[in-house]
C-alpha atoms as a PDB file:
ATOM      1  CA  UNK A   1     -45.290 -17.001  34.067  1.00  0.00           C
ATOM      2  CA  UNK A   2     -48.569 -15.690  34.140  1.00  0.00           C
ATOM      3  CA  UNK A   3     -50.935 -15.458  31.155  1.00  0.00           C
ATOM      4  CA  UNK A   4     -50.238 -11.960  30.417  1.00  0.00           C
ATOM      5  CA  UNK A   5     -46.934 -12.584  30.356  1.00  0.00           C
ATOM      6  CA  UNK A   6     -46.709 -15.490  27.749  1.00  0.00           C
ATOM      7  CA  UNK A   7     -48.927 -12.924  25.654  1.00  0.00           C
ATOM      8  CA  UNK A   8     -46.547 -10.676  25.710  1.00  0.00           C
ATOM      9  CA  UNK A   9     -43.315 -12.860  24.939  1.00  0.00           C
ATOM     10  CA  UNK A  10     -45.035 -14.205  22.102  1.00  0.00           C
ATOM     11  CA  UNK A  11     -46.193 -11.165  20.912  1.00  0.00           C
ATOM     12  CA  UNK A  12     -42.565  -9.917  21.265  1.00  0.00           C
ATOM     13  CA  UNK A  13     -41.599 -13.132  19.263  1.00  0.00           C
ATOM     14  CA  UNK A  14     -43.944 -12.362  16.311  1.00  0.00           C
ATOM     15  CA  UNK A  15     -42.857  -9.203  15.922  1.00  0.00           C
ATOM     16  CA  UNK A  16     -39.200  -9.966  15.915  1.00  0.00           C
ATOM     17  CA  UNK A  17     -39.953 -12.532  13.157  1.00  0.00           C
ATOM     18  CA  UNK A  18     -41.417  -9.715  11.133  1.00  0.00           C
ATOM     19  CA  UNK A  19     -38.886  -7.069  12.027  1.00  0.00           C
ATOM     20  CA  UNK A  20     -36.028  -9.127  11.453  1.00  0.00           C
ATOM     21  CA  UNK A  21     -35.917 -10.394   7.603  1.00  0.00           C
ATOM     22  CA  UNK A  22     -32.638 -11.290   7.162  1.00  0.00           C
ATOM     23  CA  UNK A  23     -31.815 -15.089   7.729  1.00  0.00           C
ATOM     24  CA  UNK A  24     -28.760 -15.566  10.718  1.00  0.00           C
ATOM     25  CA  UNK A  25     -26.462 -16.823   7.945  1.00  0.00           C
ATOM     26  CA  UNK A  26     -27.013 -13.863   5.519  1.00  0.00           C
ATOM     27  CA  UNK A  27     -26.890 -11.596   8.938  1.00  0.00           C
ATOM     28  CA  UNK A  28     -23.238 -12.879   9.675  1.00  0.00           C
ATOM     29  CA  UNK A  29     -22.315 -12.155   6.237  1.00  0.00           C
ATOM     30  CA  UNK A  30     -23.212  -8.921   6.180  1.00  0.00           C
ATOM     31  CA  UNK A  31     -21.585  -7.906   9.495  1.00  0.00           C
ATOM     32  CA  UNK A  32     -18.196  -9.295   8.212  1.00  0.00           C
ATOM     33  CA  UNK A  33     -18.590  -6.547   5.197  1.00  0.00           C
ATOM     34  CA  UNK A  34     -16.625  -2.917   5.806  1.00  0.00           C
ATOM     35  CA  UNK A  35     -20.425  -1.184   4.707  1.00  0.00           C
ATOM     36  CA  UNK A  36     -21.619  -3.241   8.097  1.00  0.00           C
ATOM     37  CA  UNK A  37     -18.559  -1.805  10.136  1.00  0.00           C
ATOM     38  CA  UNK A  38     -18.744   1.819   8.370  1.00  0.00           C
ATOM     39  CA  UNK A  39     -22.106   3.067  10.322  1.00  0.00           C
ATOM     40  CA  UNK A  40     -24.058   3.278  13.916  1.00  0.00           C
ATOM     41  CA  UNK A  41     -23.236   5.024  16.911  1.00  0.00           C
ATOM     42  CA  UNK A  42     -19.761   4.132  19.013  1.00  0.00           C
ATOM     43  CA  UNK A  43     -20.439   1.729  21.781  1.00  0.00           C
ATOM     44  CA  UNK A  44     -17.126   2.659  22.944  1.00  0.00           C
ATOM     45  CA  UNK A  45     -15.285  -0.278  22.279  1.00  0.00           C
ATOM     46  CA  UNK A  46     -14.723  -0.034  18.475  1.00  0.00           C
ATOM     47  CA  UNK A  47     -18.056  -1.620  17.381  1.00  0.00           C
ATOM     48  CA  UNK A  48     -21.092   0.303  16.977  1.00  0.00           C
ATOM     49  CA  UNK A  49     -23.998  -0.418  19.035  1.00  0.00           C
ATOM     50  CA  UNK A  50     -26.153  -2.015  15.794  1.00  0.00           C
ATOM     51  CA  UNK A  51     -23.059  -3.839  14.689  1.00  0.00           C
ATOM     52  CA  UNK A  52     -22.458  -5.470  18.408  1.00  0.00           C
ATOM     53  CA  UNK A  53     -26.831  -5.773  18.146  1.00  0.00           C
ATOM     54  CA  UNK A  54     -26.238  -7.905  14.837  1.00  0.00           C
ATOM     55  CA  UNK A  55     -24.049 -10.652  16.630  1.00  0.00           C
ATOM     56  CA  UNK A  56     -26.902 -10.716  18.934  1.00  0.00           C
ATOM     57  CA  UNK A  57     -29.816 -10.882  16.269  1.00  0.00           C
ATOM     58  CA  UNK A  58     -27.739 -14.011  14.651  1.00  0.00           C
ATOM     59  CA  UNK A  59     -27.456 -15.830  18.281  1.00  0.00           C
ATOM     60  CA  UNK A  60     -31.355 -14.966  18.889  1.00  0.00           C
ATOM     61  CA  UNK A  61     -32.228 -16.649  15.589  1.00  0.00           C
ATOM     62  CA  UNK A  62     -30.762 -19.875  15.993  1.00  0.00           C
ATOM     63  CA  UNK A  63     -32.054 -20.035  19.320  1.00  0.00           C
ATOM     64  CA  UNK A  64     -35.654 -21.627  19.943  1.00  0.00           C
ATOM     65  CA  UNK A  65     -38.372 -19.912  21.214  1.00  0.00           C
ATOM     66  CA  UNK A  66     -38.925 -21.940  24.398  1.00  0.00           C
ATOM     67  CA  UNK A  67     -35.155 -21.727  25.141  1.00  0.00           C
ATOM     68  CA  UNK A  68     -35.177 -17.605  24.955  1.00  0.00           C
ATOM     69  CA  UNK A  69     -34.674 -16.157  28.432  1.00  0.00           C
ATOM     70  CA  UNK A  70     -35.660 -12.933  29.736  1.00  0.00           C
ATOM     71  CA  UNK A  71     -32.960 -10.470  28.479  1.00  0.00           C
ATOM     72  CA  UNK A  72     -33.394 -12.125  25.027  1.00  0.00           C
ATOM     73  CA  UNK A  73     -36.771 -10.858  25.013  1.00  0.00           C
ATOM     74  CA  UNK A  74     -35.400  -7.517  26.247  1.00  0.00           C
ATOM     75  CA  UNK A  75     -32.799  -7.529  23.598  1.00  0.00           C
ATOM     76  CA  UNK A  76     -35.915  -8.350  20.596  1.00  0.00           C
ATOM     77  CA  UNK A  77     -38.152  -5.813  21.966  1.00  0.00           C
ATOM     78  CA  UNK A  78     -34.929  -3.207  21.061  1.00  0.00           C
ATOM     79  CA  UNK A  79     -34.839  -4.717  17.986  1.00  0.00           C
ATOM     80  CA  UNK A  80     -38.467  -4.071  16.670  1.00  0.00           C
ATOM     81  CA  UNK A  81     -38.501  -0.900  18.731  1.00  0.00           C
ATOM     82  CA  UNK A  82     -35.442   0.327  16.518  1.00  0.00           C
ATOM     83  CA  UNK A  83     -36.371  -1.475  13.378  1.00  0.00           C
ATOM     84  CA  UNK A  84     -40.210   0.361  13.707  1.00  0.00           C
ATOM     85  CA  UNK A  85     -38.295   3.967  14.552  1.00  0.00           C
ATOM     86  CA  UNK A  86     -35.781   3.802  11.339  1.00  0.00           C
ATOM     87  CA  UNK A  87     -37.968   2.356   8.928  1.00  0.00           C
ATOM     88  CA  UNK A  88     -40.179   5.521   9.183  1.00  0.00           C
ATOM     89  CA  UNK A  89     -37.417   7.460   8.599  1.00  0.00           C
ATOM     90  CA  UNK A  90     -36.671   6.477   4.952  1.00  0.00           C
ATOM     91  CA  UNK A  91     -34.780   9.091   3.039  1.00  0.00           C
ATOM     92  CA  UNK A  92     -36.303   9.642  -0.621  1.00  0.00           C
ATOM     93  CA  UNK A  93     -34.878   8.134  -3.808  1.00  0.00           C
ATOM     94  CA  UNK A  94     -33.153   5.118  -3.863  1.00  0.00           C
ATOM     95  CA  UNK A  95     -31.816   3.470  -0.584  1.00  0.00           C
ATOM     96  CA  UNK A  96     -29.802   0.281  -2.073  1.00  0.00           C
ATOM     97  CA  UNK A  97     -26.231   2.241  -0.898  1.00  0.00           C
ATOM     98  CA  UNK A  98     -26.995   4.778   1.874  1.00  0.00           C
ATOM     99  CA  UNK A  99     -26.457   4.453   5.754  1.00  0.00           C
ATOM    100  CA  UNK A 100     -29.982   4.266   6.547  1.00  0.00           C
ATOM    101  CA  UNK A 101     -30.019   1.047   4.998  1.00  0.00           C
ATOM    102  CA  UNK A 102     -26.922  -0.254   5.774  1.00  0.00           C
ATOM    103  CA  UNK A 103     -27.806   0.669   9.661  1.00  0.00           C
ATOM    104  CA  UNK A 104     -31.015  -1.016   9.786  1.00  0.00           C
ATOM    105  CA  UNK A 105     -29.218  -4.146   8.112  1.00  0.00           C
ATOM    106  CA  UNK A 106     -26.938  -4.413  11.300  1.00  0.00           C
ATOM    107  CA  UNK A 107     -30.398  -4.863  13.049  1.00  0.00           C
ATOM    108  CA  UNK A 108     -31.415  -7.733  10.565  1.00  0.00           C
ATOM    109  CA  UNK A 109     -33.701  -5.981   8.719  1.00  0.00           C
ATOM    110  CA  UNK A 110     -32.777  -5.455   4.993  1.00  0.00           C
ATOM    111  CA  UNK A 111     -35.598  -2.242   3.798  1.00  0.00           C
ATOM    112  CA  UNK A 112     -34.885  -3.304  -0.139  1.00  0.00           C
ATOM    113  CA  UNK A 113     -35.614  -7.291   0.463  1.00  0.00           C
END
């Protein structure tokens, strides 16, 4: 791996870490919930695409960062990609009960914490 490359993975590392603040055991809690299962877009096999990206966020967290392969790092550059995207979408008022935050919690990030 050259330089730029282990720049980049642990760039893509940090920025998970800050994307993602939900902990893998509060993550798996929340995905069990029928709020978790009630939003995102159809992957086309009954779970949505954030729901079936929230089984992944829990695996990527207990996993250590030297043991991360390359489609892990794929799979956390989604994640702060969609975590940036949604966050600037933020309805008015309060968002403790809506979709928006209930779909960004499926990507491990809770907007209220």
């Amino acid at each position: 791996m050259t330089a730029v490359e282990d720049a980049d993975r642990e760039r893509t590392v940090a920025e998970f870490g800050e994307a993602v603040n939900m902990t893998a055991g509060d993550l798996e809690k929340w995905l069990r919930t029928d709020e978790s299962k009630s939003v995102g877009q159809s992957s086309g096999d009954g779970e949505s695409v954030g729901h079936a990206s929230g089984r992944r966020i829990v695996d990527l967290l207990r996993t250590k960062s030297d043991e991360l392969d390359e489609d892990d790092i794929a799979h956390m550059r989604k994640v702060v990609g969609y975590v940036h995207r949604h966050t600037a979408q933020r309805p008015a008022g309060d968002v403790t009960h809506t979709k928006w935050r209930y779909s960004l919690m499926n990507w491990g990030h809770d907007p209220v914490k």
